[in-house]
Protein backbone atom coordinates (compact mmCIF):
# COMPACT_ATOMS: atom_id res chain seq x y z
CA UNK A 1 -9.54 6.02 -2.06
CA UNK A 2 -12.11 6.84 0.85
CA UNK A 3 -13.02 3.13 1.17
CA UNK A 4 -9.29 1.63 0.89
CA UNK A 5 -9.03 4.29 3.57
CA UNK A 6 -12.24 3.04 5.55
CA UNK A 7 -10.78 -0.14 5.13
CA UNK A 8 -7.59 0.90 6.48
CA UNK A 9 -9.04 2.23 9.76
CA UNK A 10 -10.99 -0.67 10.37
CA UNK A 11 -8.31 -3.05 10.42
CA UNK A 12 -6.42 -0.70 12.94
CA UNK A 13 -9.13 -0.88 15.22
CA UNK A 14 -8.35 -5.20 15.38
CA UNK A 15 -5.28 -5.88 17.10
CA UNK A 16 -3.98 -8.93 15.63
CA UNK A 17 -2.03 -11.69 17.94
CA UNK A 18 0.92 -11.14 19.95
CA UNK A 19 2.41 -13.09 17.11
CA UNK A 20 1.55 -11.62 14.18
CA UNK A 21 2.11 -8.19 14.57
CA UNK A 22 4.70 -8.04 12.10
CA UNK A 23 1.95 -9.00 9.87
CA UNK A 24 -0.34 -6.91 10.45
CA UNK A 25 2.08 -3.89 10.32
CA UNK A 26 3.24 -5.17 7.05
CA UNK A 27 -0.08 -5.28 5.94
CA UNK A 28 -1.21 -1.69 7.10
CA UNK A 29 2.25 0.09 6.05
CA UNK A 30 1.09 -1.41 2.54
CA UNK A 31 -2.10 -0.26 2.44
CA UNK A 32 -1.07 3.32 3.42
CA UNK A 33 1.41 3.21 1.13
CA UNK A 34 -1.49 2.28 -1.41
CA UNK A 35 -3.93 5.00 -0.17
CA UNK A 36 -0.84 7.55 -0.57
CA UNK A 37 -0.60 6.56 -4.10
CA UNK A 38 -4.27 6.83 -4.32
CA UNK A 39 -4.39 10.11 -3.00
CA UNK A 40 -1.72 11.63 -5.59
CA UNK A 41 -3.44 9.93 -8.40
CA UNK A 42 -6.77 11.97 -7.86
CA UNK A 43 -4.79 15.06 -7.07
CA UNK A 44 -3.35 14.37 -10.96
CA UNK A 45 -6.74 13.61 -12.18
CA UNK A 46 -7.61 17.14 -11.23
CA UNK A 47 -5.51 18.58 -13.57
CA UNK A 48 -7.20 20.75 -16.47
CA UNK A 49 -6.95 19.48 -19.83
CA UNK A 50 -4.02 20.76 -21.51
CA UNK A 51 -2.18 21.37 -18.20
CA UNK A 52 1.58 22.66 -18.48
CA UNK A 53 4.67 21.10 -17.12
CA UNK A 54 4.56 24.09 -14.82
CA UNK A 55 0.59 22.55 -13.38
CA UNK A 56 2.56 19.00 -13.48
CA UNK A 57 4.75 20.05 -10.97
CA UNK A 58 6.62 17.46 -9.62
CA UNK A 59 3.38 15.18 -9.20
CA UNK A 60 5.13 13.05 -11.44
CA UNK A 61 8.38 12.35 -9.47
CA UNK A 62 6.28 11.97 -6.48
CA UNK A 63 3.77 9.76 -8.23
CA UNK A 64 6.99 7.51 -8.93
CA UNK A 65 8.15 7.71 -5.24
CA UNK A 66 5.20 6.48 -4.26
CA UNK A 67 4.69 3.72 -6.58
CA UNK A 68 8.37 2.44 -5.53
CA UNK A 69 6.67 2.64 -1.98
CA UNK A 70 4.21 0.64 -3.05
CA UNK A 71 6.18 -1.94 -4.20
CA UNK A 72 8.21 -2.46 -1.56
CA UNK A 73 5.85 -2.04 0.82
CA UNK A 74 3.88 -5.39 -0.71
CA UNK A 75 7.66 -7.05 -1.21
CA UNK A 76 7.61 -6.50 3.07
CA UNK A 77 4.59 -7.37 3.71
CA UNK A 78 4.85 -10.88 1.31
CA UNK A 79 7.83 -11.88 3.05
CA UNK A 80 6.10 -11.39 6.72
CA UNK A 81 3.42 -13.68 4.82
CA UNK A 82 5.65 -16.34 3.80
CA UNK A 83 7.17 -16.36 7.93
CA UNK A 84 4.28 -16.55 9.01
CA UNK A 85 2.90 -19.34 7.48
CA UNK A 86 6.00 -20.72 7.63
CA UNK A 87 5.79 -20.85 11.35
CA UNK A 88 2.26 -21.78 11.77
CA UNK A 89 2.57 -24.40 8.73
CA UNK A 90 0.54 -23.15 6.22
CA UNK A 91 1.12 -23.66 2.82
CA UNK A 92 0.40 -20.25 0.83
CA UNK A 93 -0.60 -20.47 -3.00
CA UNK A 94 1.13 -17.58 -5.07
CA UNK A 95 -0.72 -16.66 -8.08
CA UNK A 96 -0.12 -13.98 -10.77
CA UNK A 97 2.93 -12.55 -12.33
């Protein structure tokens, strides 16, 4: 989590071209949303063994929140991919599932 968030702050500190700032607040917004999901899953990995519902809290519901963050958050920051290789005509490669 520290270094996604090291990694985070360093890309902040380049400001991308005039023309791909969409892009590159795609990209950040997802990796937030990533380090937010990060973030909760330690504070749930700090639980006690045998914790209660009651210890659970709502970390759950938020941990689901955050996931559906996640995910659209990389759906965004695809389709700012895809235009902007489409303007600059680069053909992207998609791999995975």
């Amino acid at each position: 989590n520290r270094e996604l968030a090291a990694n985070t702050t360093v890309t902040q500190a380049f400001p991308p071209p005039e023309d791909a700032a969409v892009l590159h607040a795609s990209m950040l917004d997802y990796l937030k949303s990533v380090d937010a999901a990060f973030a909760k899953l330690e504070e749930m990995g700090k639980l006690p063994d045998g914790y209660s519902d009651q210890q659970f809290g709502s970390l759950g519901t938020d941990m689901e929140r955050l996931i559906g963050d996640v995910d659209s958050k990389a759906i965004a920051w695809n389709a700012a991919q895809k235009a902007y290789a489409k303007q600059h005509g680069v053909t992207l490669r998609e791999t995975g599932g």
